[in-house]
N, C-alpha and C. Protein backbone atom coordinates (compact mmCIF):
# COMPACT_ATOMS: atom_id res chain seq x y z
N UNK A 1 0.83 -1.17 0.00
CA UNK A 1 0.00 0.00 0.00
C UNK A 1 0.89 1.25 0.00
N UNK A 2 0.45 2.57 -0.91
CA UNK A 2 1.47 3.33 -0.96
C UNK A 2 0.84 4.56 0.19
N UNK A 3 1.92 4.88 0.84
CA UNK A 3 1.12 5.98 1.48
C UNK A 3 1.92 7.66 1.20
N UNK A 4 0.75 8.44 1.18
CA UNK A 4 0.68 9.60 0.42
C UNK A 4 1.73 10.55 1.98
N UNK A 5 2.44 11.08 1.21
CA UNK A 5 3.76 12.20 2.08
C UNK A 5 3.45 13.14 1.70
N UNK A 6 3.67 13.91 2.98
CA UNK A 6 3.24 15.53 3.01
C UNK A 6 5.17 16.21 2.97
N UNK A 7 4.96 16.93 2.01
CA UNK A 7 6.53 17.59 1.80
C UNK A 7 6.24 18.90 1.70
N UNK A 8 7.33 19.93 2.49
CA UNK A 8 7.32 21.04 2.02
C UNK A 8 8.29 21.22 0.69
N UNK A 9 7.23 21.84 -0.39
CA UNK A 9 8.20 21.99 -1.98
C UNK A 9 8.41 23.29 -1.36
N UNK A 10 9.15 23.66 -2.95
CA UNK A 10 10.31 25.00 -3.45
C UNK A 10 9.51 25.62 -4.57
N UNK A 11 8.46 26.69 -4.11
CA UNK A 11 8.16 27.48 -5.31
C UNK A 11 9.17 28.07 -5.90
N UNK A 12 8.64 28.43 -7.05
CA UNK A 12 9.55 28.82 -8.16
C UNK A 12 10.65 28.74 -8.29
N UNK A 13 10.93 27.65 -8.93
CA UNK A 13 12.79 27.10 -8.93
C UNK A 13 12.98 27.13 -10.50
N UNK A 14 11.73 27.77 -11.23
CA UNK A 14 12.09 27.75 -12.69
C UNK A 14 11.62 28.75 -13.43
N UNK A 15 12.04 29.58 -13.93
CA UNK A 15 10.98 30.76 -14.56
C UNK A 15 11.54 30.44 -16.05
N UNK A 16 10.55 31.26 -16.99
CA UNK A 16 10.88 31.40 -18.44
C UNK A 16 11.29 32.73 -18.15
N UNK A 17 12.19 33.05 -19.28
CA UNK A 17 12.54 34.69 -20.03
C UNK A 17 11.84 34.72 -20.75
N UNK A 18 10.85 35.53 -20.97
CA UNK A 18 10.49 35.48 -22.18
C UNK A 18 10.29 37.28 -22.58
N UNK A 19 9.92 37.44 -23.98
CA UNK A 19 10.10 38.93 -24.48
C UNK A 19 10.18 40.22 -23.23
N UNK A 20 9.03 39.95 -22.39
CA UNK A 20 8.92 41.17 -21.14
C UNK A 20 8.89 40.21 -19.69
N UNK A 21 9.49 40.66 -18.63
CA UNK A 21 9.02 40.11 -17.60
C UNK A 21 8.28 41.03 -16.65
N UNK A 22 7.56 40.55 -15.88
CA UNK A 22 6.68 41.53 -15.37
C UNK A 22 7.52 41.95 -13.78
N UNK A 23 7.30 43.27 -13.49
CA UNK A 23 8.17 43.62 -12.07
C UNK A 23 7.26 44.19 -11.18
N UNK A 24 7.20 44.43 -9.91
CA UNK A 24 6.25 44.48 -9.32
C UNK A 24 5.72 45.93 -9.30
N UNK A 25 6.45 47.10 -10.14
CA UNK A 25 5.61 47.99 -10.51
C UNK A 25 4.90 47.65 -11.71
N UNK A 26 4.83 46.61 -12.26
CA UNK A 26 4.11 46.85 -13.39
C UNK A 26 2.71 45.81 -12.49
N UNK A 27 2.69 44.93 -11.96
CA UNK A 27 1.67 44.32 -11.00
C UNK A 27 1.16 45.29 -10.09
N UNK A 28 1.89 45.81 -8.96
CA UNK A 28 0.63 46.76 -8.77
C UNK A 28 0.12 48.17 -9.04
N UNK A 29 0.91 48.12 -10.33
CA UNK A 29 0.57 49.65 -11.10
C UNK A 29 -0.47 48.67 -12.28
N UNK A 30 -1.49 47.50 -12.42
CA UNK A 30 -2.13 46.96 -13.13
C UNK A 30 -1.71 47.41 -14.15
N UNK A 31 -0.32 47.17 -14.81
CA UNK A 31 -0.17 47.39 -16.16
C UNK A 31 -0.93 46.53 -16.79
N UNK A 32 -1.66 47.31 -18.28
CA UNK A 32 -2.04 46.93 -19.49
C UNK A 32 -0.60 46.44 -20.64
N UNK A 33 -1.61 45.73 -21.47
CA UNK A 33 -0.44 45.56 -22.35
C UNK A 33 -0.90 45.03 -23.51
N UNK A 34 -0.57 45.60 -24.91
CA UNK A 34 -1.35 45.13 -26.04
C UNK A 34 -1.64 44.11 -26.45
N UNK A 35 -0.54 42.82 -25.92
CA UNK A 35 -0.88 41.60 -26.43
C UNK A 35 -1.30 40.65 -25.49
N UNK A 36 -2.30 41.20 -24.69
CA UNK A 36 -3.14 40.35 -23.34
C UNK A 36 -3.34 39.31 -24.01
N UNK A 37 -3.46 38.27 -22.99
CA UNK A 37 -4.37 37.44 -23.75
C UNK A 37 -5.48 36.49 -22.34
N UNK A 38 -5.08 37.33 -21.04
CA UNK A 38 -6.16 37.31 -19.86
C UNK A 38 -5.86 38.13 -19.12
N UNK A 39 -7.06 38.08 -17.97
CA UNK A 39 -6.90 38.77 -16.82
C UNK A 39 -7.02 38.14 -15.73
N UNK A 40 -5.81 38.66 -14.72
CA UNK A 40 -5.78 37.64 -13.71
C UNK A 40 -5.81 38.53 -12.48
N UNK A 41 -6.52 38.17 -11.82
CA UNK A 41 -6.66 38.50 -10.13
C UNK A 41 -5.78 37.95 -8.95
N UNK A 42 -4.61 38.38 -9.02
CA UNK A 42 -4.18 37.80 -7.82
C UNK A 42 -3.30 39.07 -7.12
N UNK A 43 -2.79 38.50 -5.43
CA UNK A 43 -2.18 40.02 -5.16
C UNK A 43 -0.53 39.63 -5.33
N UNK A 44 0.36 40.65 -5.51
CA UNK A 44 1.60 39.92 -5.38
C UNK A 44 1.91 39.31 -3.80
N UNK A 45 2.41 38.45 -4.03
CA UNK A 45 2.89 37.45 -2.61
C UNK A 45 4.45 37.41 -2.66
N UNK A 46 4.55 37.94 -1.45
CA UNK A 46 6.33 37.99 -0.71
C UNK A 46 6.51 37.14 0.14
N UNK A 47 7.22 35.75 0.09
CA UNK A 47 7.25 34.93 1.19
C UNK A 47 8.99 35.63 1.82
N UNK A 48 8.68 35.77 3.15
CA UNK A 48 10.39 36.34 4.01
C UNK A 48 9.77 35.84 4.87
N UNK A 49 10.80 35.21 5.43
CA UNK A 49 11.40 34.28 6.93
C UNK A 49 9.81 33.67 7.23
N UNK A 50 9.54 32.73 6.35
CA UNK A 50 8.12 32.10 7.54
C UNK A 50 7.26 32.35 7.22
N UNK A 51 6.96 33.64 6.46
CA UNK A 51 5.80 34.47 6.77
C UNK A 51 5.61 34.47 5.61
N UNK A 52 4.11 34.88 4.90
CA UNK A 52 3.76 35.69 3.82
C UNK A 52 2.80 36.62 3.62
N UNK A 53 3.42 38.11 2.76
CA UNK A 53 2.98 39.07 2.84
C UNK A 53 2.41 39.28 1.54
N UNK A 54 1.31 39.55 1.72
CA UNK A 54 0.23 39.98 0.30
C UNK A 54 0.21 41.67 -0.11
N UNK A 55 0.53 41.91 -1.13
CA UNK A 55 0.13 43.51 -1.56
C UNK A 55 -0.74 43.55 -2.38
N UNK A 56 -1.46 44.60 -2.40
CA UNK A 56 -2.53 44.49 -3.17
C UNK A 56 -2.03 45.75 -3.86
N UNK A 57 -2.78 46.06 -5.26
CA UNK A 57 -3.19 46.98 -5.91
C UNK A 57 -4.83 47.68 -5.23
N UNK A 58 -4.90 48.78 -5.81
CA UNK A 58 -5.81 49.75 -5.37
C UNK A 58 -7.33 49.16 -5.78
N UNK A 59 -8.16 48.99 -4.89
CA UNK A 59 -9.42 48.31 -5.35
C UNK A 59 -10.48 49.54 -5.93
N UNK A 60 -11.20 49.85 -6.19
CA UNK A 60 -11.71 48.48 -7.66
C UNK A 60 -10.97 48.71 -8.69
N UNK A 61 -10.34 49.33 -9.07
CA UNK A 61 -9.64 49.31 -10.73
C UNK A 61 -8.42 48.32 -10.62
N UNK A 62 -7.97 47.10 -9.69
CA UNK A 62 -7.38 46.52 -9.62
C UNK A 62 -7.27 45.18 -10.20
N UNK A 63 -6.34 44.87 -11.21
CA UNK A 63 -6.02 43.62 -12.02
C UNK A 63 -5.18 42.82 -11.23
N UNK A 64 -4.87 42.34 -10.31
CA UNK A 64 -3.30 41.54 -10.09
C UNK A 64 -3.06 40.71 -10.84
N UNK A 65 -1.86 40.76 -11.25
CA UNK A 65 -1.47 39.74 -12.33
C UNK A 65 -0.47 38.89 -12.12
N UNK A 66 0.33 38.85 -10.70
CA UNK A 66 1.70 38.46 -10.24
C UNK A 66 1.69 36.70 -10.75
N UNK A 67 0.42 35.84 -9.98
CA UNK A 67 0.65 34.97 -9.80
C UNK A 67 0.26 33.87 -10.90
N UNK A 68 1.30 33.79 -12.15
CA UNK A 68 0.91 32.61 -12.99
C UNK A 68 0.92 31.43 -12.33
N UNK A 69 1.53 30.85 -11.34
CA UNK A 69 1.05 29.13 -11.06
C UNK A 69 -0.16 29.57 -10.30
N UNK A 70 -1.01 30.37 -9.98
CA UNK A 70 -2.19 30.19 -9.94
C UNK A 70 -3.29 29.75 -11.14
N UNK A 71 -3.90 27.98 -10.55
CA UNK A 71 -4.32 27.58 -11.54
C UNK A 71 -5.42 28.28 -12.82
N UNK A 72 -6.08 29.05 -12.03
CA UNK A 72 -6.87 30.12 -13.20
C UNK A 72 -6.11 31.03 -14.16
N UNK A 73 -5.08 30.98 -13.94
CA UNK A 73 -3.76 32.24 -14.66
C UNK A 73 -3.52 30.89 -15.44
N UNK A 74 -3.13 29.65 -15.04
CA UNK A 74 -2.32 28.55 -15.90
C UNK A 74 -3.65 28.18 -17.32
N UNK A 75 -4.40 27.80 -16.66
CA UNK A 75 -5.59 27.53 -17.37
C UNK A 75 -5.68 28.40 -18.99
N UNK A 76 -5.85 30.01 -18.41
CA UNK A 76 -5.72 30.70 -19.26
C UNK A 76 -4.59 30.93 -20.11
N UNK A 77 -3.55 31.06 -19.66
CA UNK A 77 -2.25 30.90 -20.44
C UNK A 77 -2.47 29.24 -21.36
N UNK A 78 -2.70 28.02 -20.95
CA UNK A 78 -2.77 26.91 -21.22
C UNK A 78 -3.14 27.13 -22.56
N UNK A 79 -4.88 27.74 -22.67
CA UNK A 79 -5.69 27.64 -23.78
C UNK A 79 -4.97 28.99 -25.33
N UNK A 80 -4.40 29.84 -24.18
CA UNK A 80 -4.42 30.76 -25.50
C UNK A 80 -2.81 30.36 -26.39
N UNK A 81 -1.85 29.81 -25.59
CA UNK A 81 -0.98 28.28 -25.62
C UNK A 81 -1.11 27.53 -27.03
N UNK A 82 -2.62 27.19 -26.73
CA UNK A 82 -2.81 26.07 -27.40
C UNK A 82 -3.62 26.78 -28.82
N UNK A 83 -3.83 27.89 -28.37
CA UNK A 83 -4.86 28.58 -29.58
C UNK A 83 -3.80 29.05 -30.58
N UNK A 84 -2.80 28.96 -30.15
CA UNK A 84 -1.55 30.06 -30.76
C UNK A 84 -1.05 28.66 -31.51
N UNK A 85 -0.83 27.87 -30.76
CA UNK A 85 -0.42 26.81 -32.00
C UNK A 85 -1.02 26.25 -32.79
N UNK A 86 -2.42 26.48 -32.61
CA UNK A 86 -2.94 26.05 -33.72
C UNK A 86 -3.04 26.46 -34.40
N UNK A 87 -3.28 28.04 -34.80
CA UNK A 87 -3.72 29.30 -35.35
C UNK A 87 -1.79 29.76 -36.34
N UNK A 88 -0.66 28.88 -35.60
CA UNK A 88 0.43 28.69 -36.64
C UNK A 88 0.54 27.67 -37.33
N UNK A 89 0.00 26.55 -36.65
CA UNK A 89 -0.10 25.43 -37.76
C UNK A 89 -0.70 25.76 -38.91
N UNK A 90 -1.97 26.24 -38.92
CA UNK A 90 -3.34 26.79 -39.97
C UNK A 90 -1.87 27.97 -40.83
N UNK A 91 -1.07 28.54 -40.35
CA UNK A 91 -1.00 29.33 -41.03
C UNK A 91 0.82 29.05 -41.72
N UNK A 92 1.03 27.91 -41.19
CA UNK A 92 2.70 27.65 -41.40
C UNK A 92 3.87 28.55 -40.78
N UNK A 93 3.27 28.87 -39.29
CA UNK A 93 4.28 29.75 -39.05
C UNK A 93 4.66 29.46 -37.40
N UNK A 94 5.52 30.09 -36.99
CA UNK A 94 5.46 29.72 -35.78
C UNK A 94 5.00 30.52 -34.83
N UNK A 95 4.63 30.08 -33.42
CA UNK A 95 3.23 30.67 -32.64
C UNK A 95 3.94 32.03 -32.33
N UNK A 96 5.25 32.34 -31.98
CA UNK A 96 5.84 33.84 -32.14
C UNK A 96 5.42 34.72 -32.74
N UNK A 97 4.92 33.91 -34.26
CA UNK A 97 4.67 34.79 -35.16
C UNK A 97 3.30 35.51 -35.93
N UNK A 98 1.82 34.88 -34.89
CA UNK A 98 0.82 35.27 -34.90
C UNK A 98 0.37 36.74 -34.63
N UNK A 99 -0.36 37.35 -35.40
CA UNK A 99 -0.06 38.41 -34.55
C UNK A 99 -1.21 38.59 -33.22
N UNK A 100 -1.06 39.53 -32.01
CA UNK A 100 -1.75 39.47 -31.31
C UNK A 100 -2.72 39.51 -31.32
N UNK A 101 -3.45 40.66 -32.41
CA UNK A 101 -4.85 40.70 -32.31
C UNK A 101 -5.52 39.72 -32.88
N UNK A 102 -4.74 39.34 -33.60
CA UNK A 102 -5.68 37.19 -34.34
C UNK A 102 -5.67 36.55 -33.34
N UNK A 103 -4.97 36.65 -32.26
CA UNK A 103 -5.24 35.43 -31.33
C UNK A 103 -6.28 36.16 -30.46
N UNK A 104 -5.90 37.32 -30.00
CA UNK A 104 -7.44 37.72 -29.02
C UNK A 104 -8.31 37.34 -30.14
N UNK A 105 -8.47 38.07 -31.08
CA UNK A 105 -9.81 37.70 -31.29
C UNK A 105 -10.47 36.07 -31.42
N UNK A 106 -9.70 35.37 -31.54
CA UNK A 106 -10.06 33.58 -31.48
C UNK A 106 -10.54 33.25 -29.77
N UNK A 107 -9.43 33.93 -29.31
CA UNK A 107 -9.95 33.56 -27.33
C UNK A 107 -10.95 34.46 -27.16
N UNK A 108 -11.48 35.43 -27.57
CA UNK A 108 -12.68 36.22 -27.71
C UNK A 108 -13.80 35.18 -28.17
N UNK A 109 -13.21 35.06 -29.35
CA UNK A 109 -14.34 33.71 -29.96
C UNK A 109 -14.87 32.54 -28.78
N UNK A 110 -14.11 32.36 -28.14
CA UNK A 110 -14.19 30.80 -27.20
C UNK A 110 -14.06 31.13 -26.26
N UNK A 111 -14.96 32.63 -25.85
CA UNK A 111 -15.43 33.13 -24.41
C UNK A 111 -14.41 33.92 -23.48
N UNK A 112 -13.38 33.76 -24.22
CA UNK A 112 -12.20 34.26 -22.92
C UNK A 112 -12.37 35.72 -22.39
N UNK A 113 -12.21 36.13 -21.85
CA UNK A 113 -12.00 37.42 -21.39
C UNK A 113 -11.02 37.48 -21.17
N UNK A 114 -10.50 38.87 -21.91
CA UNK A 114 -9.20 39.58 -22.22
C UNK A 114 -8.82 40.84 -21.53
N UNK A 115 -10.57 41.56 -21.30
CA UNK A 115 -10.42 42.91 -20.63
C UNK A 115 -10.28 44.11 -21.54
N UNK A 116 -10.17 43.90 -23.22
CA UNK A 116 -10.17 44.55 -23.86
C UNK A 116 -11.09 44.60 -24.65
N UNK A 117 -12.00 45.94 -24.56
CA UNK A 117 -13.09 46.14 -25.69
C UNK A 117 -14.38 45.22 -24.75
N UNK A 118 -14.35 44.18 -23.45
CA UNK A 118 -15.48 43.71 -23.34
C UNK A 118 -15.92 43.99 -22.09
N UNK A 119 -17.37 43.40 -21.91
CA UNK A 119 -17.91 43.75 -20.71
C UNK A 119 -17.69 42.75 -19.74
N UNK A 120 -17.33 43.41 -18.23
CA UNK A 120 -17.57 42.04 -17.35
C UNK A 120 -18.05 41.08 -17.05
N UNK A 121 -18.26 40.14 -17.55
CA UNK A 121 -19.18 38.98 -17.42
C UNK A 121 -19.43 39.05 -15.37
N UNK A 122 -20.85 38.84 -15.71
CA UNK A 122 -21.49 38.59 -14.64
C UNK A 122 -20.71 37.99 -13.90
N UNK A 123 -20.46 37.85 -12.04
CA UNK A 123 -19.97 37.23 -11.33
C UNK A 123 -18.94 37.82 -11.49
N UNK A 124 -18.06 38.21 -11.72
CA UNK A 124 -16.89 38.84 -11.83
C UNK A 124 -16.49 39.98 -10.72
């Protein structure tokens, strides 16, 4: 019988570089940015000695965007991911090379909310 172990892991032991990285004035200054492709609610989180400290951005006009391994941030990244490669396959190119507003508008198509041009969906 296998029995299930409780471990303390090591967040983030791996990041991507990729074109921009986000810094924590641009999280809680809710930077925009032309090639969204979601919106994510989270506050930035500072873990020091033990503890963890949450900052928020200014409510209500507040986006947090810090936390991609939050599974609703992954989710969304996941699909528009997957929209981007398909949308280069269809076109023989590679997903770099889509341009942004073809892909919002496809995750537009398949409900996503982007935050650009739409209305808040209810519950929100």
């Amino acid at each position: 019988m296998l029995k299930a172990l409780s471990r303390a892991g090591i967040r983030e032991t791996r990041r991507i570089v990729g074109g921009h990285m986000l810094s924590g004035d641009d999280v809680l200054g809710c930077a925009s940015f032309e090639d969204s492709i979601n919106v994510n609610g989270w506050p930035m989180e500072s873990h020091v000695a033990g503890d963890m400290i949450f900052k928020l951005p200014p409510i209500p006009e507040s986006r947090g965007q810090s936390a991609a391994l939050v599974s609703g941030a992954c989710f969304a990244m996941g699909e528009a991911a997957g929209t981007a490669a398909a949308l280069a396959l269809d076109g023989n190119a590679m997903p770099r090379d889509i341009a942004a507003e073809r892909l919002q508008e496809k995750l537009k198509q398949h409900g996503v909310f982007i935050g650009q041009g739409q209305r808040v969906p209810k519950g929100l």
